[in-house]
Protein backbone atom coordinates (compact mmCIF):
# COMPACT_ATOMS: atom_id res chain seq x y z
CA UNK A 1 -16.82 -16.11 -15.14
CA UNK A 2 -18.63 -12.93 -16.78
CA UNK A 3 -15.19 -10.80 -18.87
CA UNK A 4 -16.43 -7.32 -18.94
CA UNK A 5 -15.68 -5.77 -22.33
CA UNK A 6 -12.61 -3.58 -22.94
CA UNK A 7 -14.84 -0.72 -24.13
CA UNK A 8 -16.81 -0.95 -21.10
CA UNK A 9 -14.33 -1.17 -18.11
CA UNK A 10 -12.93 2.09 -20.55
CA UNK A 11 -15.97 3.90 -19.53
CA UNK A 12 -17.42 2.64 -16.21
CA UNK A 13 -14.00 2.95 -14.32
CA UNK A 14 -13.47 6.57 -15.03
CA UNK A 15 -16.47 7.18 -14.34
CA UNK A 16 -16.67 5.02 -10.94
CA UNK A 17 -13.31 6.80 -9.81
CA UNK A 18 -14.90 9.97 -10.48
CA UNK A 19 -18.14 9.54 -8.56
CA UNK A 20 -15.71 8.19 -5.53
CA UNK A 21 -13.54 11.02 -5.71
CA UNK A 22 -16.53 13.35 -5.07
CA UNK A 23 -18.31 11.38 -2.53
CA UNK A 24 -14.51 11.47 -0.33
CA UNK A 25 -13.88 14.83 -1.69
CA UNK A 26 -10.75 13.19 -2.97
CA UNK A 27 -8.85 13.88 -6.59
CA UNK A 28 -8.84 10.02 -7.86
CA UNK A 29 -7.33 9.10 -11.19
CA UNK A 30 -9.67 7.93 -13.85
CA UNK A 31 -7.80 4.78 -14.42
CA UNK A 32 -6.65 3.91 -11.28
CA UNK A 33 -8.11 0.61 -10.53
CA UNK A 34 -9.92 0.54 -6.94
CA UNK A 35 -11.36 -3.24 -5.69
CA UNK A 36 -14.17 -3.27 -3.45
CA UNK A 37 -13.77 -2.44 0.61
CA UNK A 38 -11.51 0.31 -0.49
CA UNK A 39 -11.84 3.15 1.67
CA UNK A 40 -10.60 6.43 0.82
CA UNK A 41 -10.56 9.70 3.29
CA UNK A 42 -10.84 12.89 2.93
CA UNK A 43 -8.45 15.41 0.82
CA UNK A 44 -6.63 12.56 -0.73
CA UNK A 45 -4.74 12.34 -4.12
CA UNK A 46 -4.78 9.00 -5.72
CA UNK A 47 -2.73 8.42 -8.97
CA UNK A 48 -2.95 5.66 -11.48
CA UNK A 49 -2.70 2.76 -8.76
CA UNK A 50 -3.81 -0.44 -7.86
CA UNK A 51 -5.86 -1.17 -4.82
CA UNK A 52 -6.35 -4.84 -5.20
CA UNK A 53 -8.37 -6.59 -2.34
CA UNK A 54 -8.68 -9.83 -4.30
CA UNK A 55 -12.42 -9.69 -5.11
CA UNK A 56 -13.07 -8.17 -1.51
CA UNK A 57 -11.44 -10.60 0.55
CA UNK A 58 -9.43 -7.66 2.46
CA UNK A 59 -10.13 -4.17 2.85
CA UNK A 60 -7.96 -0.95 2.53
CA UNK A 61 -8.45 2.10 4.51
CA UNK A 62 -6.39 5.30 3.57
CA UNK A 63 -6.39 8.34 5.83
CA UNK A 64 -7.48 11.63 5.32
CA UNK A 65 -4.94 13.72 3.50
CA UNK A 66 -2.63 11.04 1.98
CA UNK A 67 -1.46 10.85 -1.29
CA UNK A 68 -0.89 7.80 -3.47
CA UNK A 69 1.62 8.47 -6.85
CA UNK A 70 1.32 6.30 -9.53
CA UNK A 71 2.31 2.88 -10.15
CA UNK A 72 1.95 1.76 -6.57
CA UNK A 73 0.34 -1.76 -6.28
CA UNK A 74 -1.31 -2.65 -2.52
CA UNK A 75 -2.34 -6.35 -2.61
CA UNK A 76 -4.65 -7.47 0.02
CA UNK A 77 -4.90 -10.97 0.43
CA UNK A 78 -6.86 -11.13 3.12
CA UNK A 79 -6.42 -9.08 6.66
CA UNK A 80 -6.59 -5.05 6.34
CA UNK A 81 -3.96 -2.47 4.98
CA UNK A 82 -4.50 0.99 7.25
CA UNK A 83 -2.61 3.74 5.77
CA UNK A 84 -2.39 6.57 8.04
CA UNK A 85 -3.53 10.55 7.42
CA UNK A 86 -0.89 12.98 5.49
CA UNK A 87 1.27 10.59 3.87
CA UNK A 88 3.09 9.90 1.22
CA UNK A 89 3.52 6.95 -0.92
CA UNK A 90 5.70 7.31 -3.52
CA UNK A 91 5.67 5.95 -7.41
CA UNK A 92 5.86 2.40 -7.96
CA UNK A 93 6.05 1.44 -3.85
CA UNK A 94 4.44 -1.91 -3.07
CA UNK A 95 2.40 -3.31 0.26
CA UNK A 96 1.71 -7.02 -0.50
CA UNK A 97 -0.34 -8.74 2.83
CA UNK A 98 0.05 -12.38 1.85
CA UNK A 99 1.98 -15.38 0.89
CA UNK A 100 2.20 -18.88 0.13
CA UNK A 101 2.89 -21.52 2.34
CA UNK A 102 6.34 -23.11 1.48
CA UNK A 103 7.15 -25.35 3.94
CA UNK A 104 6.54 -28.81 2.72
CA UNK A 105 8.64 -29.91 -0.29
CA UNK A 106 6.88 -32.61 -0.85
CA UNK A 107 3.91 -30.85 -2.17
CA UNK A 108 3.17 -28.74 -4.66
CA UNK A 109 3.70 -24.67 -2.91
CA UNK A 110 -0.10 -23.71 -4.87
CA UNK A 111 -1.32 -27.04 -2.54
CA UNK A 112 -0.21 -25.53 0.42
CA UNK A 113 -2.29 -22.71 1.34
CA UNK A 114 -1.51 -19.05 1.77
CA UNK A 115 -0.76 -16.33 4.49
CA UNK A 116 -2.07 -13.01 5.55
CA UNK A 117 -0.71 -10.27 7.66
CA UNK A 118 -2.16 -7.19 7.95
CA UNK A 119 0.42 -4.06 7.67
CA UNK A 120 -0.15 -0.86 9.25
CA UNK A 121 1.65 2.49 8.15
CA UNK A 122 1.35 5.54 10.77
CA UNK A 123 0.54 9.32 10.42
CA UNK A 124 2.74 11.21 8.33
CA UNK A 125 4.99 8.89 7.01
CA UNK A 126 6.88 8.97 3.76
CA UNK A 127 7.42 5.67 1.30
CA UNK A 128 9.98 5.83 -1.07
CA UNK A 129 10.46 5.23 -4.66
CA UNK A 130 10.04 1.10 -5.24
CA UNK A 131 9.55 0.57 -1.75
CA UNK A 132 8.24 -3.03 -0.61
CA UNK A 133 5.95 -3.51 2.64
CA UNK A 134 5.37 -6.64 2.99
CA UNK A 135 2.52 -8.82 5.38
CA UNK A 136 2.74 -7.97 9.57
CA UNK A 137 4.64 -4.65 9.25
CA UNK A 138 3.77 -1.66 11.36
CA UNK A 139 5.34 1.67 10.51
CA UNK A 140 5.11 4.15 12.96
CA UNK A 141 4.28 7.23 13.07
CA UNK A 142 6.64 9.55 11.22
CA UNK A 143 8.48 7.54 9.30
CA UNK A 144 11.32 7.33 6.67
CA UNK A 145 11.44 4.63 4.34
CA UNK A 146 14.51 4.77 1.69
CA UNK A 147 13.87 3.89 -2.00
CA UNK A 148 14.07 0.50 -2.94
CA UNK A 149 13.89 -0.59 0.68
CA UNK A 150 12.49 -4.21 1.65
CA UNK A 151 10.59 -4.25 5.14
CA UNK A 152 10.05 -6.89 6.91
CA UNK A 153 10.02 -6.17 10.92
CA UNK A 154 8.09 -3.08 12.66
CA UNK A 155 9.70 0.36 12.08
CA UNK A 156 9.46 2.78 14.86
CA UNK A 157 7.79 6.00 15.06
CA UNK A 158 9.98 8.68 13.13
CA UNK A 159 12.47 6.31 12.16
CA UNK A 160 14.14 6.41 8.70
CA UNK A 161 15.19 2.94 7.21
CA UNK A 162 16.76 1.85 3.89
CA UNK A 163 18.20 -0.79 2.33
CA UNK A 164 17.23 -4.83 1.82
CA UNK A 165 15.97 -6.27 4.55
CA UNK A 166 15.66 -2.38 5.82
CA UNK A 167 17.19 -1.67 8.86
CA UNK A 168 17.44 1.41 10.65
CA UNK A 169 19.66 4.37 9.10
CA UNK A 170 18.78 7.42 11.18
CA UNK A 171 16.08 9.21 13.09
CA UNK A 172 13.80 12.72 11.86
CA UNK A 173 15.03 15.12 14.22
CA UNK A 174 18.30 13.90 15.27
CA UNK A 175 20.86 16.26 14.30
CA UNK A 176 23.26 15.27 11.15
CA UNK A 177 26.92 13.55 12.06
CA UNK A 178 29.36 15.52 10.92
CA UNK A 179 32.04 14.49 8.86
């Protein structure tokens, strides 16, 4: 395997980030680091993230409009992340597509293959702080999803969730209980 130089990635990823920004007419951070099959809409802010599709071997499309704060780490092993237009996903949230196979203990779990789900996140939907998505989730359209929240099963459209395994907490739109 060819190791780029430190001094080189230095200069070639800001650079990269830039030229990708103004081809999507996006505002990309110079050191976020973008994998290939990354595909980036229109109006979008990306902060100092990682868009990992493991060499290519999945692809991530972002919508129009979103923005993505820093810290945030999208691993794609395989299968496709779609992230909806106008969104937000918040500092240091986390959409992981794959696993390992864990089944069998009587082999090793790096012998036993991997997993991949793809995960789908709606229209204007918000992702909180230290959020985790993981493989075969669909958030709808309009959703809520609380800091620190794990999810695991399909959250419906304008849902809001929190908690670990998330569950649901409330609906945008429903009036407030009162005390």
């Amino acid at each position: 395997m060819f190791l780029v130089p430190r001094a080189v990635r230095a200069v070639v990823r800001p650079l990269s980030n830039l030229i990708r920004g103004m081809v999507c007419r996006s505002v990309i951070h110079p050191l976020a680091s973008i994998g290939p099959r990354v595909h980036i809409g229109r109006g979008c802010t990306v902060g100092r993230c990682r868009l990992d599709t493991m060499n290519g071997h999945g692809e991530i499309h972002i919508g129009a409009g979103t923005t993505v704060y820093n810290a945030v780490e999208v691993f794609v092993h395989g299968g496709t992340v779609r992230i909806g237009r106008n969104c937000l996903i918040t500092r240091a949230s986390a959409i992981i597509t794959g696993g390992h196979v864990f089944r069998r203990p009587d082999r090793l779990i790096q012998e036993q293959g991997q997993t991949a789900r793809d995960v789908r996140i709606g229209d204007d939907c918000w992702i909180g702080y230290r959020a985790i998505i993981l493989g075969g989730v669909t958030v709808g359209d309009g959703a809520v999803v609380g800091a620190g929240a794990v999810l695991t099963r399909d959250v419906p459209a304008y849902a809001v969730v929190a908690g670990v395994p998330a569950r649901l907490i409330g609906r945008r739109g429903a009036a407030p209980a009162s005390p």
